[in-house]
N, C-alpha and C. Protein backbone atom coordinates (compact mmCIF):
# COMPACT_ATOMS: atom_id res chain seq x y z
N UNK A 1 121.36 86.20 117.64
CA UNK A 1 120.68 85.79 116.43
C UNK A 1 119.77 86.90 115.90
N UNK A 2 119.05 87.65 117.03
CA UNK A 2 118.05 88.61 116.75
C UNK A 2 118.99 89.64 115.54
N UNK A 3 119.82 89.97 115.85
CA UNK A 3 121.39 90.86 114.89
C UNK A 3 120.95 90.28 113.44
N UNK A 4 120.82 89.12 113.05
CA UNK A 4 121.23 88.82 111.85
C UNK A 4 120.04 88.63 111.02
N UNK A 5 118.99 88.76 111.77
CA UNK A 5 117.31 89.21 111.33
C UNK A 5 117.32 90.04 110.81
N UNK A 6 117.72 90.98 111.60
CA UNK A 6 117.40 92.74 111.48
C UNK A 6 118.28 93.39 110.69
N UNK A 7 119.68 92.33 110.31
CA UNK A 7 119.98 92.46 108.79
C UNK A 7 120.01 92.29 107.97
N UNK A 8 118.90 91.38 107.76
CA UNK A 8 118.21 90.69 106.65
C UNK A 8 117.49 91.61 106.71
N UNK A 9 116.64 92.18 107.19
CA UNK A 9 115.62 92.89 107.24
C UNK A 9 116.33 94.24 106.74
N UNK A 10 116.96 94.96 106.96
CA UNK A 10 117.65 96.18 106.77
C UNK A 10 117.73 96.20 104.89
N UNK A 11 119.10 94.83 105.23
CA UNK A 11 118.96 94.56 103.09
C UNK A 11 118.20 94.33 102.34
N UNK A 12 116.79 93.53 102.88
CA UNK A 12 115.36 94.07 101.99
C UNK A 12 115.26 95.01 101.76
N UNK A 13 115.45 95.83 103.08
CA UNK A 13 114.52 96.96 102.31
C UNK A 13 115.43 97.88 102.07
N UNK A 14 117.02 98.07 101.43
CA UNK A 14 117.75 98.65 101.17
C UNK A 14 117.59 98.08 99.34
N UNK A 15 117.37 96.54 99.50
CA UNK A 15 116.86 96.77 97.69
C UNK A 15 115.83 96.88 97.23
N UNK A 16 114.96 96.77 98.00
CA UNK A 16 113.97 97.46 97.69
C UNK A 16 113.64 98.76 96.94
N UNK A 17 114.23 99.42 98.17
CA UNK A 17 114.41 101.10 97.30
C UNK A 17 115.56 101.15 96.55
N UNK A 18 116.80 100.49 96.43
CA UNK A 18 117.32 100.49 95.19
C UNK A 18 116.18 100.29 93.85
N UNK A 19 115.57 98.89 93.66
CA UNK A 19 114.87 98.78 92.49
C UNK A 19 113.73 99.69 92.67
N UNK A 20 113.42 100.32 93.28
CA UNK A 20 112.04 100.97 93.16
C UNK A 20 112.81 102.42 92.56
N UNK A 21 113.92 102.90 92.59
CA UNK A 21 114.28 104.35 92.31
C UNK A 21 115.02 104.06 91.32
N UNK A 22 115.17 102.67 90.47
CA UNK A 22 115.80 102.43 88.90
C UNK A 22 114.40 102.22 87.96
N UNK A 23 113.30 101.96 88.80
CA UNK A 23 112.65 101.87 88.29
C UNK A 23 111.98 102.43 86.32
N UNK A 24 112.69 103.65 85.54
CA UNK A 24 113.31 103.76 84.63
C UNK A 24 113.59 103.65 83.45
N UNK A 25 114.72 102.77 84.59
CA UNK A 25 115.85 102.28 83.40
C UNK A 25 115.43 101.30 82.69
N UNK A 26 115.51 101.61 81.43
CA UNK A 26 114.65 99.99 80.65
C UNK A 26 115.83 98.95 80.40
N UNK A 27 117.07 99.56 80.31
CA UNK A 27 118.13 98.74 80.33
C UNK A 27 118.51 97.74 81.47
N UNK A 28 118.41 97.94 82.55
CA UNK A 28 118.29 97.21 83.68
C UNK A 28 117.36 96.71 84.05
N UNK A 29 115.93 96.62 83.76
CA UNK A 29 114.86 95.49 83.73
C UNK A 29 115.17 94.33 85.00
N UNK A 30 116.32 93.62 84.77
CA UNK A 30 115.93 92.62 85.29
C UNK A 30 116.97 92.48 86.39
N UNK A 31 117.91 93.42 86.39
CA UNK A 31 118.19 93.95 87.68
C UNK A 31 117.41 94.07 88.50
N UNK A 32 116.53 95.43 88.05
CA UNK A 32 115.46 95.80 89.12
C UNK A 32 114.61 94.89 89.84
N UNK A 33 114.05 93.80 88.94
CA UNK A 33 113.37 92.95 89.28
C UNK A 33 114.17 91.82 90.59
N UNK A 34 115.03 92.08 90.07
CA UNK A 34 116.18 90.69 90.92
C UNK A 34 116.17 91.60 92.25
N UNK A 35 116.55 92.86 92.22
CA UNK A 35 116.65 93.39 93.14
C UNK A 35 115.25 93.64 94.32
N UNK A 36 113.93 93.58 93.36
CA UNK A 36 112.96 93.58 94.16
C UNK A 36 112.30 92.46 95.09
N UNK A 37 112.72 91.48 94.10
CA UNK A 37 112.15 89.70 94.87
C UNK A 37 113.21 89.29 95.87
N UNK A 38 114.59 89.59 96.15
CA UNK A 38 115.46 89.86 96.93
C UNK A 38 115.10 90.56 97.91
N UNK A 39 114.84 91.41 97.81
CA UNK A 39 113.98 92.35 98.73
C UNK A 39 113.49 92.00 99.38
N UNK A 40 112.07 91.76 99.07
CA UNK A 40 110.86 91.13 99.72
C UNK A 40 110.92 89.85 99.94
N UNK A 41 112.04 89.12 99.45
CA UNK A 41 112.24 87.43 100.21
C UNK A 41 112.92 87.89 101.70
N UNK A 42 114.06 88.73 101.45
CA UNK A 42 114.74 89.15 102.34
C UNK A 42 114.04 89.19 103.88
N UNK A 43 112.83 90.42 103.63
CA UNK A 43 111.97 91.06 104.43
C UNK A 43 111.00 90.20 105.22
N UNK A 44 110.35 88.92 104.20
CA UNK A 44 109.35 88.09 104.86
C UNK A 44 110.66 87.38 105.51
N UNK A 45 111.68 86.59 105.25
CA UNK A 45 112.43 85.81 106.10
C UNK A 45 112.67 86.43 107.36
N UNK A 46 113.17 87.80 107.09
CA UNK A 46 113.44 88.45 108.51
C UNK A 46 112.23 88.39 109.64
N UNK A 47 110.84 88.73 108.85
CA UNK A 47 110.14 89.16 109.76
C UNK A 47 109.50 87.68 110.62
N UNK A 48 109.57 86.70 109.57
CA UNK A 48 108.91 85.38 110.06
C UNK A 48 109.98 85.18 110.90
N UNK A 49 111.29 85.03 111.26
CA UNK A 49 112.30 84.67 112.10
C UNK A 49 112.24 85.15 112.98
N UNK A 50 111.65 86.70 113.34
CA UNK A 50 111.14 87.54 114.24
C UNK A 50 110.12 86.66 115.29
N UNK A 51 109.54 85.94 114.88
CA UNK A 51 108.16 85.67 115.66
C UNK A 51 108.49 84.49 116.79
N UNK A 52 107.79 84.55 117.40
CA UNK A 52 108.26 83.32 118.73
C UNK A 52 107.89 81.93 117.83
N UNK A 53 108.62 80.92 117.96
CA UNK A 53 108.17 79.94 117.88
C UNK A 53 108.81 79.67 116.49
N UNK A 54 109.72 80.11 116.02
CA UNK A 54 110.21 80.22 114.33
C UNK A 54 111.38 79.20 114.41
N UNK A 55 111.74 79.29 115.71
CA UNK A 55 113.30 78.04 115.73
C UNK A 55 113.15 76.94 115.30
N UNK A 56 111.80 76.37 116.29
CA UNK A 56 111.34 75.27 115.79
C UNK A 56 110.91 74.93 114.83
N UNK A 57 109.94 75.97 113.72
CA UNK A 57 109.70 75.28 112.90
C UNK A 57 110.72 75.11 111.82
N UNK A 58 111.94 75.87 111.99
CA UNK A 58 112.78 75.51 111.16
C UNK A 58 114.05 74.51 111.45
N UNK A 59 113.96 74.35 112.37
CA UNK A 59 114.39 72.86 113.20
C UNK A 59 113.30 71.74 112.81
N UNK A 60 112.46 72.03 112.78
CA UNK A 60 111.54 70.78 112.57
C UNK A 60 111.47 70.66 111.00
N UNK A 61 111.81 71.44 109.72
CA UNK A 61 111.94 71.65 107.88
C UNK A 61 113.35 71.00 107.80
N UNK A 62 113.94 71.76 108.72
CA UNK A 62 115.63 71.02 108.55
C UNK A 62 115.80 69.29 108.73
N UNK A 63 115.14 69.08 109.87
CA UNK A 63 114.91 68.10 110.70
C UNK A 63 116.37 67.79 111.79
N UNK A 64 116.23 68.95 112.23
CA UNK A 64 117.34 68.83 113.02
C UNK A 64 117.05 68.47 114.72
N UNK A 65 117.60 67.73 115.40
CA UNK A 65 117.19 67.67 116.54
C UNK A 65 118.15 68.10 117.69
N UNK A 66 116.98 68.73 119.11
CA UNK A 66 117.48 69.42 120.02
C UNK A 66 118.12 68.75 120.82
């Protein structure tokens, strides 16, 4: 599972610096933007999934039981 964190985490911050180096282009506006909140959703999901104790609380939002 740890694998699929750390590629969430990777593709944040791969659009990240995509939209940060179009930054620019006025024609793509909202690319960039899409590409940045993608990003940084990406990045907090990865990193919160990272932390001990993250199974559960998303077992417990889902309401899934063990």
């Amino acid at each position: 599972m740890g694998f699929w964190y750390l590629l969430l985490l990777l593709i944040g911050i791969v659009f990240i610096i995509v939209g940060l180096m179009k930054k620019g282009v006025s024609a793509a506006v909202k690319v960039v933007i899409l590409l940045f909140v993608f990003g940084v959703l990406f990045i907090v999901i990865s990193v919160f999934m990272f932390l001990p104790g993250s199974d559960e609380i998303v077992a417990e939002l889902l309401k899934l039981d063990w």
